[in-house]
Protein backbone atom coordinates (compact mmCIF):
# COMPACT_ATOMS: atom_id res chain seq x y z
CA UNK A 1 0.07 19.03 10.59
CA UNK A 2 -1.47 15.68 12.22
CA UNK A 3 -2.91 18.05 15.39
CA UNK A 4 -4.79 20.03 12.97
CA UNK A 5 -6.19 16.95 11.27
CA UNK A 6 -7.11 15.15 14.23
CA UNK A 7 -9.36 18.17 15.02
CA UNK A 8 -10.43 18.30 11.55
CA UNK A 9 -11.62 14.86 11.92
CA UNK A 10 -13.16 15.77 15.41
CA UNK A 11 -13.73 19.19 16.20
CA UNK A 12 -14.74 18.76 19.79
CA UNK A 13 -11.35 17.94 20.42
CA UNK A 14 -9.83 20.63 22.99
CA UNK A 15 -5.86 21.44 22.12
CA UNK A 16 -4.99 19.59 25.38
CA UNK A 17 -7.16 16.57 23.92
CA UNK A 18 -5.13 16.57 20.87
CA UNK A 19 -1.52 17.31 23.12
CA UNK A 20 -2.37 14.34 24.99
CA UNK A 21 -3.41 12.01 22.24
CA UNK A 22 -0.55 12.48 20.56
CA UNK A 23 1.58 12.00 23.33
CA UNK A 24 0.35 8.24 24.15
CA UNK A 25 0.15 7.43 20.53
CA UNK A 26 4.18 8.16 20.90
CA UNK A 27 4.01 6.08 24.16
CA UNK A 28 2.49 3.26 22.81
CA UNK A 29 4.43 3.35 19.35
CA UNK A 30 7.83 3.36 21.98
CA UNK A 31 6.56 0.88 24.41
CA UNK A 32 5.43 -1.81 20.92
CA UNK A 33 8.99 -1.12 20.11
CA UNK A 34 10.83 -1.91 22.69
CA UNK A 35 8.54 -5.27 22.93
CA UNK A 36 9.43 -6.06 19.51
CA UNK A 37 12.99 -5.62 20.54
CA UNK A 38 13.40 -7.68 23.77
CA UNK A 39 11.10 -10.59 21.59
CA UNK A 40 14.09 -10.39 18.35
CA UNK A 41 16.58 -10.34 22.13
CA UNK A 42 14.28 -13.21 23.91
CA UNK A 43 14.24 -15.06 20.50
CA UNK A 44 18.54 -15.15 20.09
CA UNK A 45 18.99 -15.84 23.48
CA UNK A 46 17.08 -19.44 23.48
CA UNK A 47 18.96 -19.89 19.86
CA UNK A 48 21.88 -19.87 21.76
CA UNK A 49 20.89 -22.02 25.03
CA UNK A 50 19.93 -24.54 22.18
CA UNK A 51 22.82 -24.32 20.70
CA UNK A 52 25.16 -24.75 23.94
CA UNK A 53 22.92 -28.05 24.39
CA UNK A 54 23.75 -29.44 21.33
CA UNK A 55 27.36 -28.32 21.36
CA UNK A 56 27.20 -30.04 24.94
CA UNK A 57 25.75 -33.64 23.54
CA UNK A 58 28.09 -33.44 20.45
CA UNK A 59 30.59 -31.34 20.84
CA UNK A 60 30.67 -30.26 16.69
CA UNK A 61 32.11 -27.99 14.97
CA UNK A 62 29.04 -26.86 13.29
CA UNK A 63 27.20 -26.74 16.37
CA UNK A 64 29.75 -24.42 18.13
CA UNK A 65 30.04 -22.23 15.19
CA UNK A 66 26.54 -21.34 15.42
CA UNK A 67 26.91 -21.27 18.99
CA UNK A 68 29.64 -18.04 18.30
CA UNK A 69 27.28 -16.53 15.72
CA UNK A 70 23.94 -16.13 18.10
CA UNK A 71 26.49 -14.97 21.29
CA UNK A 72 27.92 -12.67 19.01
CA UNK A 73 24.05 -11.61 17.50
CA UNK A 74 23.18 -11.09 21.30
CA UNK A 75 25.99 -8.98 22.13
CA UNK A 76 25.53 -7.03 19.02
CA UNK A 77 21.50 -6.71 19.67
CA UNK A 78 21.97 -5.78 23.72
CA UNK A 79 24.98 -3.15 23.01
CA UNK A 80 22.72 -1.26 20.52
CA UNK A 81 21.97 2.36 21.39
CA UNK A 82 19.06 4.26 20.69
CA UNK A 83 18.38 7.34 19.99
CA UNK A 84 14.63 7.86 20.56
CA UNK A 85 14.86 10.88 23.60
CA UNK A 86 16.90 13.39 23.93
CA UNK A 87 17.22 16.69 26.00
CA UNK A 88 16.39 19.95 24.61
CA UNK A 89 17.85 23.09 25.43
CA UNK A 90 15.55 23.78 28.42
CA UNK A 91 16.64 20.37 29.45
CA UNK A 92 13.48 18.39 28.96
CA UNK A 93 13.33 15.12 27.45
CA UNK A 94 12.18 14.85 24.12
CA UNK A 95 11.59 12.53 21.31
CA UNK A 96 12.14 12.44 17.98
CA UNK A 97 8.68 11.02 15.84
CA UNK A 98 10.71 10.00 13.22
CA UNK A 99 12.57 7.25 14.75
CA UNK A 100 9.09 5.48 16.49
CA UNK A 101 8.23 3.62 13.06
């Protein structure tokens, strides 16, 4: 697997080298994710400020159509679950790799 690669590639690499690299390569994977998220979030939410200006200055239909599409696009992005972490049997917390990219 990747652990036994990484010390392929450098063989001075102690097991709790390799444990711990692959553990912040996970953290940083999760934490990029969840910044991507709350930008897609951040992004919607001002589309929908704008929106509720215009609606405000012309009071259109078109304008307060798009208005319900981003509030409903914001709900729909903030009421997502994840399922990155879970708890195993000993009751740790663990993550599934799978789900990072």
């Amino acid at each position: 697997g990747g652990d036994e690669q990484l010390q392929h590639l450098n063989p001075d690499l102690t097991n709790e080298q390799v444990f711990d690299i692959r553990n912040l390569t996970a953290a940083i994977i999760l934490t990029a994710n969840r910044v991507s998220y709350v930008t897609s979030c951040t992004s919607t939410a001002e589309e929908l400020l704008q929106s509720l200006k215009n609606y405000r200055k012309t009071f259109s239909l078109i304008t307060l159509q798009t208005m319900t599409l981003r509030s409903k696009q914001l709900a729909k992005q903030i009421a997502a679950e994840r399922h990155y972490i879970k708890k195993n049997e000993q009751n740790q917390l663990i993550y599934d790799p799978r789900f990072l990219v």
